[in-house]
N, C-alpha and C. Protein backbone atom coordinates (compact mmCIF):
# COMPACT_ATOMS: atom_id res chain seq x y z
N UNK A 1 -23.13 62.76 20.97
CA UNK A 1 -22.65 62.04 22.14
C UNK A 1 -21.34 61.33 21.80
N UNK A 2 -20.17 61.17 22.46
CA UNK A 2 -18.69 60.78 22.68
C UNK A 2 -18.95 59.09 22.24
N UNK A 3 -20.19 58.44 23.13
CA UNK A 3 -20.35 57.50 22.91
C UNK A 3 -20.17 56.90 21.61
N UNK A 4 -20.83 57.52 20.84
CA UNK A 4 -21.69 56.92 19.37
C UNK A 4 -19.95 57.10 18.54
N UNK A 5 -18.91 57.24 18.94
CA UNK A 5 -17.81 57.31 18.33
C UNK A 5 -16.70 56.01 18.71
N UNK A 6 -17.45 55.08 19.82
CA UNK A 6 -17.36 54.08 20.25
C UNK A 6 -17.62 53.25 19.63
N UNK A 7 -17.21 52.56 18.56
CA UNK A 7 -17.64 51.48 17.61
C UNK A 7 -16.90 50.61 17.42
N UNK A 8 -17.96 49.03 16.83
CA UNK A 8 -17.18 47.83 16.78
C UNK A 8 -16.53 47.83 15.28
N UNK A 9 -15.74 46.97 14.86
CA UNK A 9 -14.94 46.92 13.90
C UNK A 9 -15.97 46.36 12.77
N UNK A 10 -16.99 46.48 12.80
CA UNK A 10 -18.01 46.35 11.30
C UNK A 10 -18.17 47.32 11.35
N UNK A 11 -18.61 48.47 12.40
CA UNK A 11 -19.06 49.51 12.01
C UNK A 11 -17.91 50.76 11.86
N UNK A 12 -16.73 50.39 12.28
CA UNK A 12 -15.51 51.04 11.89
C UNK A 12 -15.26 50.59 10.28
N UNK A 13 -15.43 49.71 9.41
CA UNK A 13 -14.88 49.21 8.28
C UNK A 13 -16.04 50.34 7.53
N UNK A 14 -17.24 49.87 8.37
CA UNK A 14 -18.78 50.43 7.23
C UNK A 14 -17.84 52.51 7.48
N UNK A 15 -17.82 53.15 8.51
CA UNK A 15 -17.71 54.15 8.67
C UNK A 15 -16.54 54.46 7.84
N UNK A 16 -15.59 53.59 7.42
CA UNK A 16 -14.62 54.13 6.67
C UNK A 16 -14.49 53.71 5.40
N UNK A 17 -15.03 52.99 4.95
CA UNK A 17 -15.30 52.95 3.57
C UNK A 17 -16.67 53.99 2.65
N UNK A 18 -17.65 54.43 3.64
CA UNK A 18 -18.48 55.47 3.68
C UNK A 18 -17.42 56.60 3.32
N UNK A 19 -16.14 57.10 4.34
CA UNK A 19 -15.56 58.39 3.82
C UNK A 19 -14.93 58.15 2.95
N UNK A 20 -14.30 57.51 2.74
CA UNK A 20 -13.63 57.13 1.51
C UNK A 20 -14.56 57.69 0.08
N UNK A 21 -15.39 56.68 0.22
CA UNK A 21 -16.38 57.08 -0.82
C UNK A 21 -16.71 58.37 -1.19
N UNK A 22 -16.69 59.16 0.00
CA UNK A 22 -16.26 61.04 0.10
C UNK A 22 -15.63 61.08 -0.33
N UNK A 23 -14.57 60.74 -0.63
CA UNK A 23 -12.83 61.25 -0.92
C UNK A 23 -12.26 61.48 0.15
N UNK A 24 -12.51 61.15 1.30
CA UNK A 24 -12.09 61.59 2.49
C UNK A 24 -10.51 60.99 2.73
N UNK A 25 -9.60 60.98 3.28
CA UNK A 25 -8.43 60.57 3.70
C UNK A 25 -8.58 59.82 5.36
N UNK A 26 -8.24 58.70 5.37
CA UNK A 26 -8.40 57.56 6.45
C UNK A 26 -7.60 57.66 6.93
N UNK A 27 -7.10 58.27 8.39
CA UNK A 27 -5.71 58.09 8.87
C UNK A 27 -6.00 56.95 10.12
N UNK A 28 -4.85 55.78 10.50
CA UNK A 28 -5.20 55.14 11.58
C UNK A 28 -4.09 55.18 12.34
N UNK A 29 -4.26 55.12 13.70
CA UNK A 29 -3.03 54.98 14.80
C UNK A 29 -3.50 54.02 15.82
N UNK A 30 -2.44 53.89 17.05
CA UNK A 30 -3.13 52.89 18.00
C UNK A 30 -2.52 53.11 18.85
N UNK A 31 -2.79 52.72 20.07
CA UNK A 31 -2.06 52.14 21.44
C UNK A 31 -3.24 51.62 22.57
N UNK A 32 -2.31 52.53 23.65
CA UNK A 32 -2.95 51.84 24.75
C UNK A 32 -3.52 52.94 25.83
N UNK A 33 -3.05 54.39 25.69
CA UNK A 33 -3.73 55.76 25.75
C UNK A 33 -3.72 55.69 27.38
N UNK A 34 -3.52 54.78 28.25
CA UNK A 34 -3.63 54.71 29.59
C UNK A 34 -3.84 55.73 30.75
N UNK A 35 -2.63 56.46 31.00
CA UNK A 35 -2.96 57.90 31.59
C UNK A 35 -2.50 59.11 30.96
N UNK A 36 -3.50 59.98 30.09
CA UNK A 36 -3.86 60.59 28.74
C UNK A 36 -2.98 62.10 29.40
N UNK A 37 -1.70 62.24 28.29
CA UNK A 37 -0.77 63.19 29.34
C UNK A 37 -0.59 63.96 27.80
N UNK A 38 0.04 65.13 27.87
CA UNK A 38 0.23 66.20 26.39
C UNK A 38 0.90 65.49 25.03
N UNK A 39 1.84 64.57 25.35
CA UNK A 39 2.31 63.58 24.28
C UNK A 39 1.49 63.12 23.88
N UNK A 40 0.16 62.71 24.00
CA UNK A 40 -0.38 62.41 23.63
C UNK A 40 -1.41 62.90 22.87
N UNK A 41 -2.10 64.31 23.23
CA UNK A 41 -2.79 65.09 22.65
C UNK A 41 -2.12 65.39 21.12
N UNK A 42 -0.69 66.19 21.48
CA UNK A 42 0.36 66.33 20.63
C UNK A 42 0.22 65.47 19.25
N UNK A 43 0.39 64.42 19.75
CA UNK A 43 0.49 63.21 18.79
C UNK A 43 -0.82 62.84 17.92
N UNK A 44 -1.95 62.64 18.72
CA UNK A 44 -3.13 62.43 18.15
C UNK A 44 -3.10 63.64 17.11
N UNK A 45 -3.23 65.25 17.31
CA UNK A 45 -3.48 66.01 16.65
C UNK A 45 -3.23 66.34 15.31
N UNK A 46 -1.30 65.82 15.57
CA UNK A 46 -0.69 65.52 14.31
C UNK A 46 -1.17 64.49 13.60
N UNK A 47 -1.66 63.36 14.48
CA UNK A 47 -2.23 62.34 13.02
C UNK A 47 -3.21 62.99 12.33
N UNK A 48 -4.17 63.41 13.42
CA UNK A 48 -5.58 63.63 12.27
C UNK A 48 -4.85 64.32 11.15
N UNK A 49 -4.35 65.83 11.41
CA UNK A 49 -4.18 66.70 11.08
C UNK A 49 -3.32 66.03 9.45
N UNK A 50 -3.00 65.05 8.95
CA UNK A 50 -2.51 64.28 8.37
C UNK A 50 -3.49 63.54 7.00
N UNK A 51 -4.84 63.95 7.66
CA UNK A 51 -5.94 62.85 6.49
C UNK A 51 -7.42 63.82 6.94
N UNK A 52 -8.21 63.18 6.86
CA UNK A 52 -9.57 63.89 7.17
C UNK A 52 -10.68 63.46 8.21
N UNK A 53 -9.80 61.73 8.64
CA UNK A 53 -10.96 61.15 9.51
C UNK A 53 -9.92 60.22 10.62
N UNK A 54 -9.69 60.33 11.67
CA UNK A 54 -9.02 60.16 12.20
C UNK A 54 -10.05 58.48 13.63
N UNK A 55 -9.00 57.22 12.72
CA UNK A 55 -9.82 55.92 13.49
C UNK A 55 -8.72 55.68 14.43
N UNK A 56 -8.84 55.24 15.72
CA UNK A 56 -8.05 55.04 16.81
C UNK A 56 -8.41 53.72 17.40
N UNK A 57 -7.77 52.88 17.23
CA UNK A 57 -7.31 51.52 17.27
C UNK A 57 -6.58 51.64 18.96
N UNK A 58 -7.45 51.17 20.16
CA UNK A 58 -7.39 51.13 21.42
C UNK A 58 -6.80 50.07 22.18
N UNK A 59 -6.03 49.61 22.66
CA UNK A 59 -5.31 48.64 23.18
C UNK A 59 -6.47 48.05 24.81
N UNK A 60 -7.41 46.67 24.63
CA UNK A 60 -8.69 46.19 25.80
C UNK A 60 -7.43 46.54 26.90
N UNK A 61 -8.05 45.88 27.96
CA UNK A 61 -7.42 45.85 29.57
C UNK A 61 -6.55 44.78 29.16
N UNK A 62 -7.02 43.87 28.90
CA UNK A 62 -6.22 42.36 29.07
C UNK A 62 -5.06 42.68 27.87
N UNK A 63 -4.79 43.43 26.83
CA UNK A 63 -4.03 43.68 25.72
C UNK A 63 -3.44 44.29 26.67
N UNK A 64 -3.72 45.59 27.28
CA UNK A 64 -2.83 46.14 28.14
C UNK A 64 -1.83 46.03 28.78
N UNK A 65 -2.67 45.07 29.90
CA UNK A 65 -1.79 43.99 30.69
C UNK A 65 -1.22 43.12 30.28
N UNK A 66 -1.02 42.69 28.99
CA UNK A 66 -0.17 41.71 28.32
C UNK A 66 1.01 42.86 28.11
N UNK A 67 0.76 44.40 27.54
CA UNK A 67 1.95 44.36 27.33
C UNK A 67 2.78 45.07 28.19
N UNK A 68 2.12 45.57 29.20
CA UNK A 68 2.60 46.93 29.86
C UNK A 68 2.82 46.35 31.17
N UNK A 69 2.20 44.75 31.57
CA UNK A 69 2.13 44.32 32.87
C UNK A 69 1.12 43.85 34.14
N UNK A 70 1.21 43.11 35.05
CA UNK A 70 0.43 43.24 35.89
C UNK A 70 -0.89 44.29 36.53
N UNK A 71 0.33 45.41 36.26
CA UNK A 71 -0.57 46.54 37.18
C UNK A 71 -0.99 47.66 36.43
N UNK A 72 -1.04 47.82 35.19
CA UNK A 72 -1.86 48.15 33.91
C UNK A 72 -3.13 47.30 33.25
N UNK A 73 -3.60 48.40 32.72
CA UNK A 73 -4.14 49.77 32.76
C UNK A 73 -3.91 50.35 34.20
N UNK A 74 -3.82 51.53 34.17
CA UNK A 74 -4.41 52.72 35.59
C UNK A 74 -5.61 53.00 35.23
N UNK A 75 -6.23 53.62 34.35
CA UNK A 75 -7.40 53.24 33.73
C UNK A 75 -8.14 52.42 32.51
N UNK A 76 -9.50 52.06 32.98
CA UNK A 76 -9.99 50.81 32.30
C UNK A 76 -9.97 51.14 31.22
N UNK A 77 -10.40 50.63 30.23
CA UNK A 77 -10.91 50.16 28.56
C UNK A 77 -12.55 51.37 28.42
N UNK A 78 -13.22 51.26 29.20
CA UNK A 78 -14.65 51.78 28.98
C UNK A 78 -13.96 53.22 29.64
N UNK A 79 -13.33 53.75 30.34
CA UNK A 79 -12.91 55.39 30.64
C UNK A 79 -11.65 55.97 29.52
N UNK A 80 -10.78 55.04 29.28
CA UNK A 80 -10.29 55.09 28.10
C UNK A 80 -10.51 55.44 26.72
N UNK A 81 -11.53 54.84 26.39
CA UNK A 81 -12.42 54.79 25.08
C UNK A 81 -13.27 56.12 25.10
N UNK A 82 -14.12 56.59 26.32
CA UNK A 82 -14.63 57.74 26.75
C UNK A 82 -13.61 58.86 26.07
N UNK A 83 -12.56 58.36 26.80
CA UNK A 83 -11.57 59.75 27.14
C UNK A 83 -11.30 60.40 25.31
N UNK A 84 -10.64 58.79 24.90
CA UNK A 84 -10.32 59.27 23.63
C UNK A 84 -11.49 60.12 22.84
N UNK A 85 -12.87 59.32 22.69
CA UNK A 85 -14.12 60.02 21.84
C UNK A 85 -14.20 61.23 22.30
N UNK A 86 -13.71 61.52 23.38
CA UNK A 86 -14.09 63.09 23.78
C UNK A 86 -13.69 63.97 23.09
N UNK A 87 -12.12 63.82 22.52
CA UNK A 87 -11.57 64.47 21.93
C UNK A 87 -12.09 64.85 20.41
N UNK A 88 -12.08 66.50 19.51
CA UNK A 88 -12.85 66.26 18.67
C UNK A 88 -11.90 65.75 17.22
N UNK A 89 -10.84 65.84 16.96
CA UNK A 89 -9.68 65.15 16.13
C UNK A 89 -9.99 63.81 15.84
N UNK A 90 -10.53 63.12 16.87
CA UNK A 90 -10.70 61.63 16.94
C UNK A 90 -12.20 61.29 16.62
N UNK A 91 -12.39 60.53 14.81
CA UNK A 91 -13.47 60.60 14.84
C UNK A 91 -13.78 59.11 14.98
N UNK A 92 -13.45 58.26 15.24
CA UNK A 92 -13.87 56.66 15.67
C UNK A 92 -12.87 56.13 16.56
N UNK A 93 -13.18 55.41 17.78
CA UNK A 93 -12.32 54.30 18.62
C UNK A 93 -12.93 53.06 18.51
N UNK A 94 -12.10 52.21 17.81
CA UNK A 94 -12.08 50.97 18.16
C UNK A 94 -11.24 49.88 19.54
N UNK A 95 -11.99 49.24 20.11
CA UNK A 95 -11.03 48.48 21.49
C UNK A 95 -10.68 47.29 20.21
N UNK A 96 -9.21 46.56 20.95
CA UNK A 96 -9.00 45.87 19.59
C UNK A 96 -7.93 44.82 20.53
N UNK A 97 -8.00 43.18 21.04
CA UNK A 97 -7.78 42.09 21.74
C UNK A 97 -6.48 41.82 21.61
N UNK A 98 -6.46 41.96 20.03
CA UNK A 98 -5.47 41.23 19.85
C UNK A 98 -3.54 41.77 20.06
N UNK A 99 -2.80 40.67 19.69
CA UNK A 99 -1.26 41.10 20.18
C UNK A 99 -1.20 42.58 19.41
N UNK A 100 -1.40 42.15 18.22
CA UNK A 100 -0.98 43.77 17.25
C UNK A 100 -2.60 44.04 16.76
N UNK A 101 -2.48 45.38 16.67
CA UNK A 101 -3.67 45.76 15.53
C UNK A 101 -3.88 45.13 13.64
N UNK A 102 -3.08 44.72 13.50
CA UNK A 102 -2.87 44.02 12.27
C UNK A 102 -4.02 43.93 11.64
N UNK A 103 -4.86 42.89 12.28
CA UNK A 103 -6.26 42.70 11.50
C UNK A 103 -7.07 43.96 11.57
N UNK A 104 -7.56 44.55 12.43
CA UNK A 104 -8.01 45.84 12.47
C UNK A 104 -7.60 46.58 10.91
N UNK A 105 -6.66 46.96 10.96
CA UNK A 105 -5.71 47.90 9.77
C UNK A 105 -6.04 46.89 8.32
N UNK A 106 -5.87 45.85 8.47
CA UNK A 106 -6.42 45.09 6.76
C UNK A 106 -7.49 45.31 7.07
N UNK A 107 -8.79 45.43 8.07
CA UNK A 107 -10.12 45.48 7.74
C UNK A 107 -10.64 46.68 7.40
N UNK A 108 -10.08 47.44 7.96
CA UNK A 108 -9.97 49.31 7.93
C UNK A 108 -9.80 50.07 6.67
N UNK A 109 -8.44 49.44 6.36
CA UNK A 109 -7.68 49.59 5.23
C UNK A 109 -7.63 51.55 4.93
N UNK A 110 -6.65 51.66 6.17
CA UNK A 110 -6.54 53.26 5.69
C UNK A 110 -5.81 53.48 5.09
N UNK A 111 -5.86 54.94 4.71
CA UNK A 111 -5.00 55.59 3.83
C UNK A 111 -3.54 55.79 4.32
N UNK A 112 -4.14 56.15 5.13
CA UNK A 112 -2.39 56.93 6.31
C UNK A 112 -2.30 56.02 7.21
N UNK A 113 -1.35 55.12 7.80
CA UNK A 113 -0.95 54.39 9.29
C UNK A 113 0.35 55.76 9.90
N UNK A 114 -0.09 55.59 11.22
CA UNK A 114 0.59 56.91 11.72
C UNK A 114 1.21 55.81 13.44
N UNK A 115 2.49 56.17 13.71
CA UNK A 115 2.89 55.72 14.78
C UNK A 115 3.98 56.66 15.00
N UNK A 116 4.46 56.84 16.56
CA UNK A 116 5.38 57.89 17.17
C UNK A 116 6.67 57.51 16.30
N UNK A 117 7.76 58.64 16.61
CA UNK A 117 8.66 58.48 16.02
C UNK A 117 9.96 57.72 16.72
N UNK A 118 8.94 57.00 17.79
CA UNK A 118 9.98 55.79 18.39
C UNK A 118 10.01 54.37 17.70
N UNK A 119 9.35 54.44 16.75
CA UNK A 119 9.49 53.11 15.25
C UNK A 119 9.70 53.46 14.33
N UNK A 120 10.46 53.00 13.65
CA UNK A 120 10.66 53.12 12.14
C UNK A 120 9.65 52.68 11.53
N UNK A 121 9.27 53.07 10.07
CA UNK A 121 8.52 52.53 9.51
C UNK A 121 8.82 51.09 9.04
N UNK A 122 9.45 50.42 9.35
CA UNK A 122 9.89 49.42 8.60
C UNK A 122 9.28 48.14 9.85
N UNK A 123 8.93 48.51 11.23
CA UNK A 123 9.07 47.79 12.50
C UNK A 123 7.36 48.01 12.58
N UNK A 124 6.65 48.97 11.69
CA UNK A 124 5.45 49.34 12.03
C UNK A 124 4.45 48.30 11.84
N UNK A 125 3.55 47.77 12.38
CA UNK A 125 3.11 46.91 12.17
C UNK A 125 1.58 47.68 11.16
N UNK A 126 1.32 46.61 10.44
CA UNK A 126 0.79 46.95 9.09
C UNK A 126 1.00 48.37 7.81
N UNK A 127 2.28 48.15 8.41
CA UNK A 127 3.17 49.27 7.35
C UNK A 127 3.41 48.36 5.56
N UNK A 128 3.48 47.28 5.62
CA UNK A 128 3.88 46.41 4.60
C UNK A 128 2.28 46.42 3.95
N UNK A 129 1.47 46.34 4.43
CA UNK A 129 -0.43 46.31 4.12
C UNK A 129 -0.93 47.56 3.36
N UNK A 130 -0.34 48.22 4.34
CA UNK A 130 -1.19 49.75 3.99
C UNK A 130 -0.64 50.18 2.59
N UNK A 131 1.15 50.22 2.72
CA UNK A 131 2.14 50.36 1.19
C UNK A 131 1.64 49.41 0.46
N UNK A 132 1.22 48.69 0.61
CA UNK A 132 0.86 47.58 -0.89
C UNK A 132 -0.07 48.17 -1.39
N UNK A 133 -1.56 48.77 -0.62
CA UNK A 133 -2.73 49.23 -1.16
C UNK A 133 -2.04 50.85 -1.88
N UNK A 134 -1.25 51.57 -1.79
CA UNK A 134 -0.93 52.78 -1.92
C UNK A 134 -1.03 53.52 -1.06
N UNK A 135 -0.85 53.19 -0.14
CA UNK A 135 -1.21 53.95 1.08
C UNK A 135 0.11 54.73 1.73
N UNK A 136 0.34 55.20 2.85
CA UNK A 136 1.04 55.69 3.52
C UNK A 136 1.32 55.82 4.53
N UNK A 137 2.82 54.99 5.14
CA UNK A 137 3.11 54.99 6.72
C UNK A 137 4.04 56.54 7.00
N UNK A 138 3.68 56.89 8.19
CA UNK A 138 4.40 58.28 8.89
C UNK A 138 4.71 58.17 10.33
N UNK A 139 5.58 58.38 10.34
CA UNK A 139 6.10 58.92 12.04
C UNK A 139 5.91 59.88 12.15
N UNK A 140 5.55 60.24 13.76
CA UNK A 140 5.27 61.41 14.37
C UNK A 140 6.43 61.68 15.35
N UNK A 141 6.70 62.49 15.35
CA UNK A 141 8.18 62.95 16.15
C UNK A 141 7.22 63.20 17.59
N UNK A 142 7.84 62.91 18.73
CA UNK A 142 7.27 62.42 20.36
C UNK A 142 7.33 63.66 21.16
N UNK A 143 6.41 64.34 21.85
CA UNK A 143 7.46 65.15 22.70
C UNK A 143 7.72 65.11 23.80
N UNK A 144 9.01 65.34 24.11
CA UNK A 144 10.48 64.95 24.84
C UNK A 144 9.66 65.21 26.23
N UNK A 145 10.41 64.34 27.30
CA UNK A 145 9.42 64.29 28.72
C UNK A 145 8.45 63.33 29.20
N UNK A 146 7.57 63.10 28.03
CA UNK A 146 6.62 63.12 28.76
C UNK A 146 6.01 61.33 28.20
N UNK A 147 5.57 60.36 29.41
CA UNK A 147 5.45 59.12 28.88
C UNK A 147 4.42 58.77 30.26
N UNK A 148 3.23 58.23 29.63
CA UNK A 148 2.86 57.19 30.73
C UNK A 148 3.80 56.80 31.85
N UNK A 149 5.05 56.14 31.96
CA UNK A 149 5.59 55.31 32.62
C UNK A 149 5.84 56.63 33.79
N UNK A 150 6.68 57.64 33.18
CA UNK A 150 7.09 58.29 33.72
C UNK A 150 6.35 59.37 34.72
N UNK A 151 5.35 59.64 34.20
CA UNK A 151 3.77 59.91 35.08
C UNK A 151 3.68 58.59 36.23
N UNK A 152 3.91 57.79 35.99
CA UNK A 152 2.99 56.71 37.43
C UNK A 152 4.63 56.79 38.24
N UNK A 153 5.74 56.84 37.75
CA UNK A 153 6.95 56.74 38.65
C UNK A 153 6.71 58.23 39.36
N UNK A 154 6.53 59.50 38.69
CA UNK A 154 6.44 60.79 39.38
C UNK A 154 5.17 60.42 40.66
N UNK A 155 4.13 59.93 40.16
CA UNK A 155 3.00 59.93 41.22
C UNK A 155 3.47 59.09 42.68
N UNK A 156 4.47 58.24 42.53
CA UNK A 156 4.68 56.60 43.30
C UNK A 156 5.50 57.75 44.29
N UNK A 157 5.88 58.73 43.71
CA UNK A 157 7.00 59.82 45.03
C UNK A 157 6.39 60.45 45.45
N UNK A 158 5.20 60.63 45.02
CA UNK A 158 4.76 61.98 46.14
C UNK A 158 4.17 61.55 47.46
């Protein structure tokens, strides 16, 4: 069940220190996944495809709306979280309050931090965390077109 990939951040730390213990490779990413368009598939695929266990660090409603605005999410936190577990690349979602994922990522402590290739690694937030442990930050190159924003402006014309 999609559900059971729905987990709180004890049982995201317990689930990834478990693969680890495999030898497994921890990759983590994040956002806010809102209305789930091919950039995004794209992107997710390349992270997993990067480590062996792929944790997704979810941006709540109210995180949302802090950063995206009033009238965000288009969809909630609980269809969101669905959407992502559905996918099979994605093997844990965490929902996560705060401004940045920061704490999440020191509690996590993955191997790989993965963000689009619209940040540098240097702007990444827990890029300085992950490199101290030996770890590894990566950009993912975006593909061209296609953005949340630009999906709800196409819909607002028809």
């Amino acid at each position: 069940m999609t559900e059971n990939k729905i987990v709180s951040l004890e049982e995201a730390i317990k689930r990834a220190e478990d693969w680890q213990k495999e030898g497994k490779k921890i990759v983590f990413t994040n956002g806010c996944f809102d209305i789930v368009h091919l950039g995004h598939i794209d992107y997710l695929e390349k992270a997993r495809n990067l480590g062996d266990k792929l944790i997704l660090g979810l941006n709540t409603d109210a995180s949302v709306k802090r950063l995206k605005g009033e009238t965000r999410p288009v969809v909630n936190e609980y269809a969101r979280s669905r959407m992502m577990a559905a996918f099979e690349f994605i093997d844990a979602v965490i929902l996560f309050d705060e401004p940045t994922p920061l704490e999440v990522i020191q509690e996590i402590q993955p191997d790989i931090l993965v963000k689009g290739d619209d940040y540098v690694v240097e702007t990444i937030v827990g890029a300085d965390f992950v490199m101290g442990k030996g770890g590894e930050v990566k950009t993912i190159p975006l593909v061209k077109g296609y953005s949340t924003t630009s999906l709800i402006e196409k819909i607002k014309q028809i």
